[in-house]
PDB file of N, CA and C in Angstrom:
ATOM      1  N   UNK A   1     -37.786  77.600 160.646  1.00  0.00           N
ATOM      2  CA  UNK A   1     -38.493  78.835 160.930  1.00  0.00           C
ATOM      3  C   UNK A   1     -39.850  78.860 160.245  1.00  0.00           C
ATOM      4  N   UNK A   2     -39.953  78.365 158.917  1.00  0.00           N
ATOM      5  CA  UNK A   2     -41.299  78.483 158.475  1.00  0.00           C
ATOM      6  C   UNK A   2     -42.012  77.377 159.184  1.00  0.00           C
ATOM      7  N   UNK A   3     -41.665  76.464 159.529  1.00  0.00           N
ATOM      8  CA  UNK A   3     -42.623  75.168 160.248  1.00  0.00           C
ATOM      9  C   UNK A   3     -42.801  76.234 161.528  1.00  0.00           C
ATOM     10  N   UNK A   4     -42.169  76.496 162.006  1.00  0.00           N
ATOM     11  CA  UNK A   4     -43.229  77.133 162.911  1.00  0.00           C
ATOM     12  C   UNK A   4     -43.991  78.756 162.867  1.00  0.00           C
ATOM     13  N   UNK A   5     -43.434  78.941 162.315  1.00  0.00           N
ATOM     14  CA  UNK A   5     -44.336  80.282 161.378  1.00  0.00           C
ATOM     15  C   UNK A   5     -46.115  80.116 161.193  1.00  0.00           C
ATOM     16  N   UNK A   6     -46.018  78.866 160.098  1.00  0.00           N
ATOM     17  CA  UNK A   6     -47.147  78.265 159.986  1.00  0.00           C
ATOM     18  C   UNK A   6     -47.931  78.155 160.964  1.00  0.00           C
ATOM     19  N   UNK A   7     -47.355  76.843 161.865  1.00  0.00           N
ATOM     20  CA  UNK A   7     -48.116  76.966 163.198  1.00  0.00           C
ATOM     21  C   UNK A   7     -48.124  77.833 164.321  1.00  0.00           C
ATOM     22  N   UNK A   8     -47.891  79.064 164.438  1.00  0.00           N
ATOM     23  CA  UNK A   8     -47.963  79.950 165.553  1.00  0.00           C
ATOM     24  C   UNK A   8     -49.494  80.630 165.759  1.00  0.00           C
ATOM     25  N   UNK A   9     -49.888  81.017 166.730  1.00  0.00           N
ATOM     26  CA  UNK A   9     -51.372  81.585 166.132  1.00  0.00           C
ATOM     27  C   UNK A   9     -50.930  83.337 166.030  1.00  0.00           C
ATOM     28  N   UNK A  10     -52.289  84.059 166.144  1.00  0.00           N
ATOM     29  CA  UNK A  10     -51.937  85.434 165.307  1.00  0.00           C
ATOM     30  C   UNK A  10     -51.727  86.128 166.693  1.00  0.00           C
ATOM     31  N   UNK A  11     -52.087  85.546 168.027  1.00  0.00           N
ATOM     32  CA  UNK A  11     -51.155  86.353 169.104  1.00  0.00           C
ATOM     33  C   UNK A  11     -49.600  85.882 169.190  1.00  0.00           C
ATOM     34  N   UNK A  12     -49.267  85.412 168.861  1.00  0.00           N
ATOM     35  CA  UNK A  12     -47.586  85.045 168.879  1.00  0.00           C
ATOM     36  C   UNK A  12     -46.851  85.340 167.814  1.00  0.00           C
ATOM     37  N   UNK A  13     -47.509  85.898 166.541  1.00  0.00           N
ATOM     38  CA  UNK A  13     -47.297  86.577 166.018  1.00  0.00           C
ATOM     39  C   UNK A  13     -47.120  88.011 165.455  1.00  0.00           C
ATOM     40  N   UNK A  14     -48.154  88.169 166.294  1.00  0.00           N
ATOM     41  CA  UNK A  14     -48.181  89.663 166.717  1.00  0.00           C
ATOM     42  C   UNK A  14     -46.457  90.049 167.687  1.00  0.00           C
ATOM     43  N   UNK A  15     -46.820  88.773 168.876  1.00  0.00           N
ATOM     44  CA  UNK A  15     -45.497  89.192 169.527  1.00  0.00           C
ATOM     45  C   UNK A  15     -44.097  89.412 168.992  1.00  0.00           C
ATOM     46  N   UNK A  16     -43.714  88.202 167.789  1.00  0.00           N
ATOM     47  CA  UNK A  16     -42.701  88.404 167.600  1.00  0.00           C
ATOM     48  C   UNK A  16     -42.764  89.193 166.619  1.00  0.00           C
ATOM     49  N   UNK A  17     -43.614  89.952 166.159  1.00  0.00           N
ATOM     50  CA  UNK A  17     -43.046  90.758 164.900  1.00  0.00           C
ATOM     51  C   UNK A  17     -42.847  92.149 165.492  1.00  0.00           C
ATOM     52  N   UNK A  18     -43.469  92.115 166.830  1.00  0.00           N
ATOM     53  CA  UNK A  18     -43.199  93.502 167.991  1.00  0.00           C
ATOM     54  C   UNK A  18     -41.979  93.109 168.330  1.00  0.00           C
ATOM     55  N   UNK A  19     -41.302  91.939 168.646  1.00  0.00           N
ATOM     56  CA  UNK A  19     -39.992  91.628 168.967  1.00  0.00           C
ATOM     57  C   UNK A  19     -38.800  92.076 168.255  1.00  0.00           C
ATOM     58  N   UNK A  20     -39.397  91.245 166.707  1.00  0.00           N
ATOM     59  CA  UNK A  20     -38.232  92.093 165.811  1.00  0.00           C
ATOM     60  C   UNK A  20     -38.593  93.417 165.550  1.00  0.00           C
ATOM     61  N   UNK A  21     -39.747  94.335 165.671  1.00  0.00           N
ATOM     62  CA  UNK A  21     -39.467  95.836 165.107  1.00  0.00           C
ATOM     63  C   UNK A  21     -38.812  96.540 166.155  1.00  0.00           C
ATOM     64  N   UNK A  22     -38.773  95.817 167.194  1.00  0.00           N
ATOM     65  CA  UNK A  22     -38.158  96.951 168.640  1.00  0.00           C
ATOM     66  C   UNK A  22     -36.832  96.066 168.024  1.00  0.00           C
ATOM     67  N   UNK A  23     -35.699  95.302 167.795  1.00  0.00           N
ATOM     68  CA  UNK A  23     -34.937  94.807 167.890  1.00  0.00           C
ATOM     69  C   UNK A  23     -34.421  95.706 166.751  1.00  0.00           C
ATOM     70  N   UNK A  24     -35.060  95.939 165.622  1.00  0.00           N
ATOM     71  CA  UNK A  24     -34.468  96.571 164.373  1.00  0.00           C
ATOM     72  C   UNK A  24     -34.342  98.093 164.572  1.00  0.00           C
ATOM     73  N   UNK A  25     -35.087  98.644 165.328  1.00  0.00           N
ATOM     74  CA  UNK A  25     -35.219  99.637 166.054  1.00  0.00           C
ATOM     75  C   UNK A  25     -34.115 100.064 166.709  1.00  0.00           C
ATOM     76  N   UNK A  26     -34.002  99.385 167.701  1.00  0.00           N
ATOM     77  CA  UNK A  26     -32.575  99.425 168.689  1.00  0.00           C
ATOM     78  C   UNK A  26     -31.632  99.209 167.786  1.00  0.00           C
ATOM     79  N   UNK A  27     -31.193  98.330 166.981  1.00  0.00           N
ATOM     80  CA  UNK A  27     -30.444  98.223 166.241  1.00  0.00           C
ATOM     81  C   UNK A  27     -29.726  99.523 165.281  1.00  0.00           C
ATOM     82  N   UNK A  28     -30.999 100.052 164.909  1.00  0.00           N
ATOM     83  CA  UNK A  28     -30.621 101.234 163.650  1.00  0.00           C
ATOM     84  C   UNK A  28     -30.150 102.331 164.281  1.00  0.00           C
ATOM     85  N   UNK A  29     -30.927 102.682 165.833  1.00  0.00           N
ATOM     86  CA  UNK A  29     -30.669 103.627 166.267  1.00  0.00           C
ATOM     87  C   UNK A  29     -29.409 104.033 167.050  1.00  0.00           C
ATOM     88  N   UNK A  30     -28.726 102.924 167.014  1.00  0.00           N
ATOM     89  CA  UNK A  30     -27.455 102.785 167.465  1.00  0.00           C
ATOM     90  C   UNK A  30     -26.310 102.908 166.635  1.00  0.00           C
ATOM     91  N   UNK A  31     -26.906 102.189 165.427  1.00  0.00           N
ATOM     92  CA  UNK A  31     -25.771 102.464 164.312  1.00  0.00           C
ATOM     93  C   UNK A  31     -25.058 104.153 163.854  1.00  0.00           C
ATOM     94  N   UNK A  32     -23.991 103.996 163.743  1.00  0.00           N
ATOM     95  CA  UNK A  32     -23.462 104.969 163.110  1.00  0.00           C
ATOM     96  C   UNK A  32     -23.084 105.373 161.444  1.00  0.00           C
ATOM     97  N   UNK A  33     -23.627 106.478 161.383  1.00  0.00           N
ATOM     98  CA  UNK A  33     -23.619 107.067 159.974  1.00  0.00           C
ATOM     99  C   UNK A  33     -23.021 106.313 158.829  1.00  0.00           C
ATOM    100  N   UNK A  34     -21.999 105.821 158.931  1.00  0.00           N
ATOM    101  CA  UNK A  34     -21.507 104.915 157.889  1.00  0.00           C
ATOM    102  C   UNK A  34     -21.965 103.766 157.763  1.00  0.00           C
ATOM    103  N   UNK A  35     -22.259 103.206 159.023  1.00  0.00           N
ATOM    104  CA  UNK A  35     -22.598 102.172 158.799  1.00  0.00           C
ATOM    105  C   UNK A  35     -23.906 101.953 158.047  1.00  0.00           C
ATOM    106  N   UNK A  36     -24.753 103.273 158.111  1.00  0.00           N
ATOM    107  CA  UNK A  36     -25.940 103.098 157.674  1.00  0.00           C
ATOM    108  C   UNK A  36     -25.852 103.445 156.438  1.00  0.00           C
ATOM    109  N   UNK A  37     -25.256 103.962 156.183  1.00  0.00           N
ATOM    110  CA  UNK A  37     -24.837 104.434 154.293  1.00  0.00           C
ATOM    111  C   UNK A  37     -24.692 103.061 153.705  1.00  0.00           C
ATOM    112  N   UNK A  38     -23.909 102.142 154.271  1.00  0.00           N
ATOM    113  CA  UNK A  38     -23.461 100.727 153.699  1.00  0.00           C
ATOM    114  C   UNK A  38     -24.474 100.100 153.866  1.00  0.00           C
ATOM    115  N   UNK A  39     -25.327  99.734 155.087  1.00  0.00           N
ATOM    116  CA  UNK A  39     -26.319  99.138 155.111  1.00  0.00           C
ATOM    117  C   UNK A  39     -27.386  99.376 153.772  1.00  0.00           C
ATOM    118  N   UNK A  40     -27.810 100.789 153.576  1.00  0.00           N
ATOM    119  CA  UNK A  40     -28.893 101.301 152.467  1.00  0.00           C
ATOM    120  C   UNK A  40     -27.868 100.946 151.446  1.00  0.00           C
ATOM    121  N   UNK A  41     -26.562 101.300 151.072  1.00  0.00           N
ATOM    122  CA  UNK A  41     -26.576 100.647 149.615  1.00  0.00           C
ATOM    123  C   UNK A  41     -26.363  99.272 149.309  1.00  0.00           C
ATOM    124  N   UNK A  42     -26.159  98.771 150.217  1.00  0.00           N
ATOM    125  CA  UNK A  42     -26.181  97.265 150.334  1.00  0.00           C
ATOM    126  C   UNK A  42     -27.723  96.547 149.811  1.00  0.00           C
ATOM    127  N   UNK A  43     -28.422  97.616 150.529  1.00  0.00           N
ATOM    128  CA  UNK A  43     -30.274  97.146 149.919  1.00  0.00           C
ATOM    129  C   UNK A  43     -30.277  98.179 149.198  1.00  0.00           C
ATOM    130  N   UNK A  44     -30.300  98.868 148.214  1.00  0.00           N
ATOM    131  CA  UNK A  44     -29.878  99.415 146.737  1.00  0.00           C
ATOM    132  C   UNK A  44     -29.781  98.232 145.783  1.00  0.00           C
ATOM    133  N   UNK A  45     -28.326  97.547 146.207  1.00  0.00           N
ATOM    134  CA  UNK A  45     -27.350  96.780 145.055  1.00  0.00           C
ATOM    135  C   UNK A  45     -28.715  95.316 145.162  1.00  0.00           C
ATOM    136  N   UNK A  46     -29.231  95.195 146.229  1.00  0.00           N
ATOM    137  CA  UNK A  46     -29.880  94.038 146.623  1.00  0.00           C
ATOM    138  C   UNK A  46     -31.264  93.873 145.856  1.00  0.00           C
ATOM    139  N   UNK A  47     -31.792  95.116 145.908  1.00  0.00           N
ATOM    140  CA  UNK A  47     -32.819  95.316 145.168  1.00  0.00           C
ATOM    141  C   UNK A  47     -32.613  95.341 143.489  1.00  0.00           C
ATOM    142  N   UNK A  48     -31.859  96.180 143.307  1.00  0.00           N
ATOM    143  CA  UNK A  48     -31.380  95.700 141.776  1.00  0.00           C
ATOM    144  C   UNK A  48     -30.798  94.651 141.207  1.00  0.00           C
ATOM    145  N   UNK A  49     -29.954  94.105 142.451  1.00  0.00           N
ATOM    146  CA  UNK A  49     -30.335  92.717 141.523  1.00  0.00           C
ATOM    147  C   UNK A  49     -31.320  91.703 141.539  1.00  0.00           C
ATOM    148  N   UNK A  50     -32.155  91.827 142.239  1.00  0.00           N
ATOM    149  CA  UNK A  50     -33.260  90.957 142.439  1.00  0.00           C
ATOM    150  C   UNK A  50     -34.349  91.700 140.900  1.00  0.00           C
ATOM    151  N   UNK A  51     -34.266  92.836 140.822  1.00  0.00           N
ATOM    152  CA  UNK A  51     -35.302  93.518 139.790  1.00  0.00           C
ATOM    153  C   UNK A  51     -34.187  93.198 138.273  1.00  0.00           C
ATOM    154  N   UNK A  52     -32.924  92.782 138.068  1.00  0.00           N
ATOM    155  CA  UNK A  52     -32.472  92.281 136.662  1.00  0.00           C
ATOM    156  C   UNK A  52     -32.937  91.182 136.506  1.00  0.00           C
ATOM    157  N   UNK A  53     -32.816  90.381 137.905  1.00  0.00           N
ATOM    158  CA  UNK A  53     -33.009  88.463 137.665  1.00  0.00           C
ATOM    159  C   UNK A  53     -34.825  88.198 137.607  1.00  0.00           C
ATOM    160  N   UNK A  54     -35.267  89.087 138.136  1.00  0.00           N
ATOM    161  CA  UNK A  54     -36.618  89.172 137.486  1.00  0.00           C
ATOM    162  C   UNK A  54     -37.205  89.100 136.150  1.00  0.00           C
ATOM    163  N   UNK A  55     -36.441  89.997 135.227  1.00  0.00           N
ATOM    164  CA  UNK A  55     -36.823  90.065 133.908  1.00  0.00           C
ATOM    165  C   UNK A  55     -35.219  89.028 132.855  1.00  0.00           C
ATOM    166  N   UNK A  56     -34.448  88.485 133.878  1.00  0.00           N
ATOM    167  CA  UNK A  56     -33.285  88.319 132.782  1.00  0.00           C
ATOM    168  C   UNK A  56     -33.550  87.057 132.141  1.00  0.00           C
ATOM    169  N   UNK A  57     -34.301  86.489 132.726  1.00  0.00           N
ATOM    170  CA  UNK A  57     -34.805  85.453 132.089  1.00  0.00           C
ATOM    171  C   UNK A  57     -35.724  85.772 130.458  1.00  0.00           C
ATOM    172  N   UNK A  58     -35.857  86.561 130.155  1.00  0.00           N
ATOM    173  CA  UNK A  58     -36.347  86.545 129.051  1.00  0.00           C
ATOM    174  C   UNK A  58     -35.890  87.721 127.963  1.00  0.00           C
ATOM    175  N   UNK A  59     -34.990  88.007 128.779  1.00  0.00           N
ATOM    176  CA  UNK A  59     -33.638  89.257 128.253  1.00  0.00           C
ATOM    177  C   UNK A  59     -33.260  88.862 126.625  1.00  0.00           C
ATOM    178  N   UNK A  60     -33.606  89.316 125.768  1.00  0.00           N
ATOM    179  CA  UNK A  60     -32.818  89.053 124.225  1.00  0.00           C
ATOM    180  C   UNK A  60     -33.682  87.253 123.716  1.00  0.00           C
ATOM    181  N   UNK A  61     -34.780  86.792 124.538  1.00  0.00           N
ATOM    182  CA  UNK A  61     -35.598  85.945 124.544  1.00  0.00           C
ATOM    183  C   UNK A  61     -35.871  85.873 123.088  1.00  0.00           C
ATOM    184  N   UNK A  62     -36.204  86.964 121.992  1.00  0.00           N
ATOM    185  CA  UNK A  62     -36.770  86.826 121.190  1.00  0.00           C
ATOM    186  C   UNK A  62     -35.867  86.065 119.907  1.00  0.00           C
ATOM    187  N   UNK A  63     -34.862  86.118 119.988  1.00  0.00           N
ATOM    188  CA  UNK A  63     -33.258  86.305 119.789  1.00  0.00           C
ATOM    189  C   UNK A  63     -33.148  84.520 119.730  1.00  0.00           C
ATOM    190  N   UNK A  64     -33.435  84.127 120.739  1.00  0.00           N
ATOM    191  CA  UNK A  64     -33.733  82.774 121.047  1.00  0.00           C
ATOM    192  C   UNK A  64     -34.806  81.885 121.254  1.00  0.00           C
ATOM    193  N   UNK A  65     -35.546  81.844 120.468  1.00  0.00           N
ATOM    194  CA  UNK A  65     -37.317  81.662 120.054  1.00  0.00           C
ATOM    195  C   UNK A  65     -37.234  80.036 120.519  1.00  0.00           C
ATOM    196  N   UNK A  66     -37.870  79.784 120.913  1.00  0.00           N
ATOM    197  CA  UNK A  66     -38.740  78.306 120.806  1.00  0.00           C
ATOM    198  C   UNK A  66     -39.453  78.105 120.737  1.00  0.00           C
ATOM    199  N   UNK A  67     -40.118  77.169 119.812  1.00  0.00           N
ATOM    200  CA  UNK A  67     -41.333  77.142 119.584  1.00  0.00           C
ATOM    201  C   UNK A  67     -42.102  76.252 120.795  1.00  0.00           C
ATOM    202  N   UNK A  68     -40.983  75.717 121.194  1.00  0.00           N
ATOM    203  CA  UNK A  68     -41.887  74.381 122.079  1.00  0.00           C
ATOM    204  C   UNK A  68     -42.468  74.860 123.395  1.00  0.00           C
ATOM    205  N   UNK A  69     -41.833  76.468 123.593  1.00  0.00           N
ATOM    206  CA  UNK A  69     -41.901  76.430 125.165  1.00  0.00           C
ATOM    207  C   UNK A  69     -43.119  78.118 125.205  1.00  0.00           C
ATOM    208  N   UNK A  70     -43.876  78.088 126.040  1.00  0.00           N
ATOM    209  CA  UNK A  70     -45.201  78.728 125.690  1.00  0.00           C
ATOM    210  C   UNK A  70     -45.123  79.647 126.375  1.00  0.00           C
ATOM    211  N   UNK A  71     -44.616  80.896 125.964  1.00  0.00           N
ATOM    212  CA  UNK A  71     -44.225  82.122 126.394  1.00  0.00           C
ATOM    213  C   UNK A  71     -45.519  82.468 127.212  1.00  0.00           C
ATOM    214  N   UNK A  72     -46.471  82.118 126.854  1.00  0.00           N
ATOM    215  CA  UNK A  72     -47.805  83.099 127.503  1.00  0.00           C
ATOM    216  C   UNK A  72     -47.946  82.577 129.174  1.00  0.00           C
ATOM    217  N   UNK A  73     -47.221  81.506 129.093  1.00  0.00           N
ATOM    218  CA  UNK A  73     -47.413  80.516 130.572  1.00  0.00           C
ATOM    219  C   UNK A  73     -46.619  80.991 131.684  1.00  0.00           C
ATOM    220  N   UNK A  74     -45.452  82.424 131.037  1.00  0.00           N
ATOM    221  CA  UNK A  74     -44.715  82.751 131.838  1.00  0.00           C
ATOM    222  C   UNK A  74     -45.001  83.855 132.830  1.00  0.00           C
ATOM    223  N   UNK A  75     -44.772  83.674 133.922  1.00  0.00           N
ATOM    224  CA  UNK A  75     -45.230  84.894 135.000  1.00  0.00           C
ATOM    225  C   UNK A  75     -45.044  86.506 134.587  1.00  0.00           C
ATOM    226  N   UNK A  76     -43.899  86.354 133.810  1.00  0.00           N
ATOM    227  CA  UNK A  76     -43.965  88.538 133.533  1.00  0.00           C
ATOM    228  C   UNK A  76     -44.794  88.546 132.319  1.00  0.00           C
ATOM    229  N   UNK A  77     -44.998  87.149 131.624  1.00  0.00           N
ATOM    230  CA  UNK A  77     -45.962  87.712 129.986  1.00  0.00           C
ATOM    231  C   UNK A  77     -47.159  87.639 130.446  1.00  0.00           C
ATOM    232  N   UNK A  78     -48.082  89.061 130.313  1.00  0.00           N
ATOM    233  CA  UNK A  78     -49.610  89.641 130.067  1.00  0.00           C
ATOM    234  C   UNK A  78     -49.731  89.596 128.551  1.00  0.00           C
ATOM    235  N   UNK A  79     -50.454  89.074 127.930  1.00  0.00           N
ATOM    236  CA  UNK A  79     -51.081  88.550 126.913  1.00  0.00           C
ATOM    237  C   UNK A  79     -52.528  89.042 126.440  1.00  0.00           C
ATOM    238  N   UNK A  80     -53.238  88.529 127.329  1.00  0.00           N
ATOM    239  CA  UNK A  80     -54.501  88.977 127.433  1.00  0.00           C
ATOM    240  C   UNK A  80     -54.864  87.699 126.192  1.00  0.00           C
ATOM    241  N   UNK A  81     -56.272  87.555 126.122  1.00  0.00           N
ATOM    242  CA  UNK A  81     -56.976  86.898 125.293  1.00  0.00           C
ATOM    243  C   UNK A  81     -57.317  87.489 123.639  1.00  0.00           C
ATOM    244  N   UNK A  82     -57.292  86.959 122.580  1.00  0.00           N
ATOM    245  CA  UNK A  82     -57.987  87.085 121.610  1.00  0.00           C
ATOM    246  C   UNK A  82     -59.038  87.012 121.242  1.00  0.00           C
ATOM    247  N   UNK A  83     -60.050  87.618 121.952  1.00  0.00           N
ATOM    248  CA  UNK A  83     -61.382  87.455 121.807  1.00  0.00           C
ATOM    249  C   UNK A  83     -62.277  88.199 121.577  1.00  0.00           C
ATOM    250  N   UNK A  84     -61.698  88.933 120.932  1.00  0.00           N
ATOM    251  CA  UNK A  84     -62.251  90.589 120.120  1.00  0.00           C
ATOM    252  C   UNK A  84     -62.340  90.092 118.865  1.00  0.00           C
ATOM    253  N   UNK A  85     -63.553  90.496 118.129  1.00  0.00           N
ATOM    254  CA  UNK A  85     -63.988  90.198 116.600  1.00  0.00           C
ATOM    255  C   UNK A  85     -63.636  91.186 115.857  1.00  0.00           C
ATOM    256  N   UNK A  86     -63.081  91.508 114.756  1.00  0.00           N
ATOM    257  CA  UNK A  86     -62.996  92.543 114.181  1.00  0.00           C
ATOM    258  C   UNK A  86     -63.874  92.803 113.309  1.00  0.00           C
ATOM    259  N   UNK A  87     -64.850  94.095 112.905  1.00  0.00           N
ATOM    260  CA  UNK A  87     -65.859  94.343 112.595  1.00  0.00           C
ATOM    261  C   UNK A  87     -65.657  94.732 111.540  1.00  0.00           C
ATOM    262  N   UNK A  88     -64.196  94.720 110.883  1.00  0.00           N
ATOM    263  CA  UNK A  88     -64.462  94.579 109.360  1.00  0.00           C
ATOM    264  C   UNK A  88     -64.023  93.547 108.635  1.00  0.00           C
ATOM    265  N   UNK A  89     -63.004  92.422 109.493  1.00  0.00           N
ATOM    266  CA  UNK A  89     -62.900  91.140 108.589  1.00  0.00           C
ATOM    267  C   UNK A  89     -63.227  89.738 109.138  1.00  0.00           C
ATOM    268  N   UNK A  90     -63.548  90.542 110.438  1.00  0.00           N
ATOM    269  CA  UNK A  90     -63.898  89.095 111.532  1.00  0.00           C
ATOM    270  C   UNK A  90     -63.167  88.174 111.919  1.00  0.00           C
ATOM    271  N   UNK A  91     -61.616  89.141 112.489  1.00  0.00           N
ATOM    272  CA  UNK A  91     -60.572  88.052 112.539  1.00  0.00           C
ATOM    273  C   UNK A  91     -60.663  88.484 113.603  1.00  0.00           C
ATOM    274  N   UNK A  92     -59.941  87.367 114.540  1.00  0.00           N
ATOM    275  CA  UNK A  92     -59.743  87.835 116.252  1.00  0.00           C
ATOM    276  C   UNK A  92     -58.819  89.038 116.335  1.00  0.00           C
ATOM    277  N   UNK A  93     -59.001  89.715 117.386  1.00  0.00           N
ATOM    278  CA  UNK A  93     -57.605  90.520 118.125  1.00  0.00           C
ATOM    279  C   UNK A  93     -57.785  90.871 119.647  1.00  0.00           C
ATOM    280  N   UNK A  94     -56.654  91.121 119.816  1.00  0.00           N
ATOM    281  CA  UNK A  94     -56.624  91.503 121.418  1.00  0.00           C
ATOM    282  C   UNK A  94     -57.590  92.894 121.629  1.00  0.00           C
ATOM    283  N   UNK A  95     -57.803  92.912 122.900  1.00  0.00           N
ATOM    284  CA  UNK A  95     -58.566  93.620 123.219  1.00  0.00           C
ATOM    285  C   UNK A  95     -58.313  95.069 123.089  1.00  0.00           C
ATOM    286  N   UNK A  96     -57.635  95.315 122.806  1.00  0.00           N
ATOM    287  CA  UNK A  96     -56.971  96.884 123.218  1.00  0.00           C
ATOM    288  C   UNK A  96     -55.991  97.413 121.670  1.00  0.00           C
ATOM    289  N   UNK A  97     -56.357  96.662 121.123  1.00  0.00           N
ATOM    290  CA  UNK A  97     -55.765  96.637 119.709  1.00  0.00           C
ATOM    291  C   UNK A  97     -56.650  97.287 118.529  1.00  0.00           C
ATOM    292  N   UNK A  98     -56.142  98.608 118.264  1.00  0.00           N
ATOM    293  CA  UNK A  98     -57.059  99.940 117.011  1.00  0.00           C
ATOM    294  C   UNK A  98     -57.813  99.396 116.226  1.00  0.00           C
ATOM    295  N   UNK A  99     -59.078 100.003 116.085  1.00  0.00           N
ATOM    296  CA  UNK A  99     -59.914  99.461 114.949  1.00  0.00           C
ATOM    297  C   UNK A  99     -59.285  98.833 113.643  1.00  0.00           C
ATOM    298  N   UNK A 100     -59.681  98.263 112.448  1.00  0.00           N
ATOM    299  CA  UNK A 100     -58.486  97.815 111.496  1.00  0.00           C
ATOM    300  C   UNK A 100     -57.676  97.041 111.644  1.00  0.00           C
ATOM    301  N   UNK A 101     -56.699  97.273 112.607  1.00  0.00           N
ATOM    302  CA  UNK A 101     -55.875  96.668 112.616  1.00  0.00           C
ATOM    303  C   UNK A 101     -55.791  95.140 112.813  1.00  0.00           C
TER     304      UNK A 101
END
């Protein structure tokens, strides 16, 4: 499916994504009440677990330190740079970090 995804141009894409919204369409509008209760908590439970395994990777992380492996390289750590002078001892700090400190 993605090999041809790639190669489709943006009128045949247009088509089938009109294909599947009338298909999901027909689909929903047919369904009955329960079924749609199960369907939505089904994408509830789906979404939450996709939003734990997002962050579980670094869950109690601190707990389990390594030095070797470079936390800042990781997709959820914002860091930001040290490249703020401090104007009373002239040590670096992050940007957003109180005078003094």
């Amino acid at each position: 499916a993605a090999e041809t995804r790639s190669s489709e141009s943006s009128e045949q894409r247009e088509v089938r994504l009109d294909t599947d919204r009338m298909c999901t369409n027909q689909i929903r509008s047919s369904e009955t009440t329960e079924f749609r209760e199960r369907r939505l908590q089904n994408v509830r439970i789906s979404t939450a677990r996709s939003r734990q395994t997002l962050h579980s990777d670094l869950n109690l992380s601190a707990f389990h330190y390594d030095s070797n492996y470079d936390y800042s390289l990781h997709p959820n750590v914002v860091i930001g740079k040290m490249d703020k002078i401090c104007m009373y001892c002239s040590a670096l700090k992050f940007k957003n970090k109180m005078r003094g400190m």
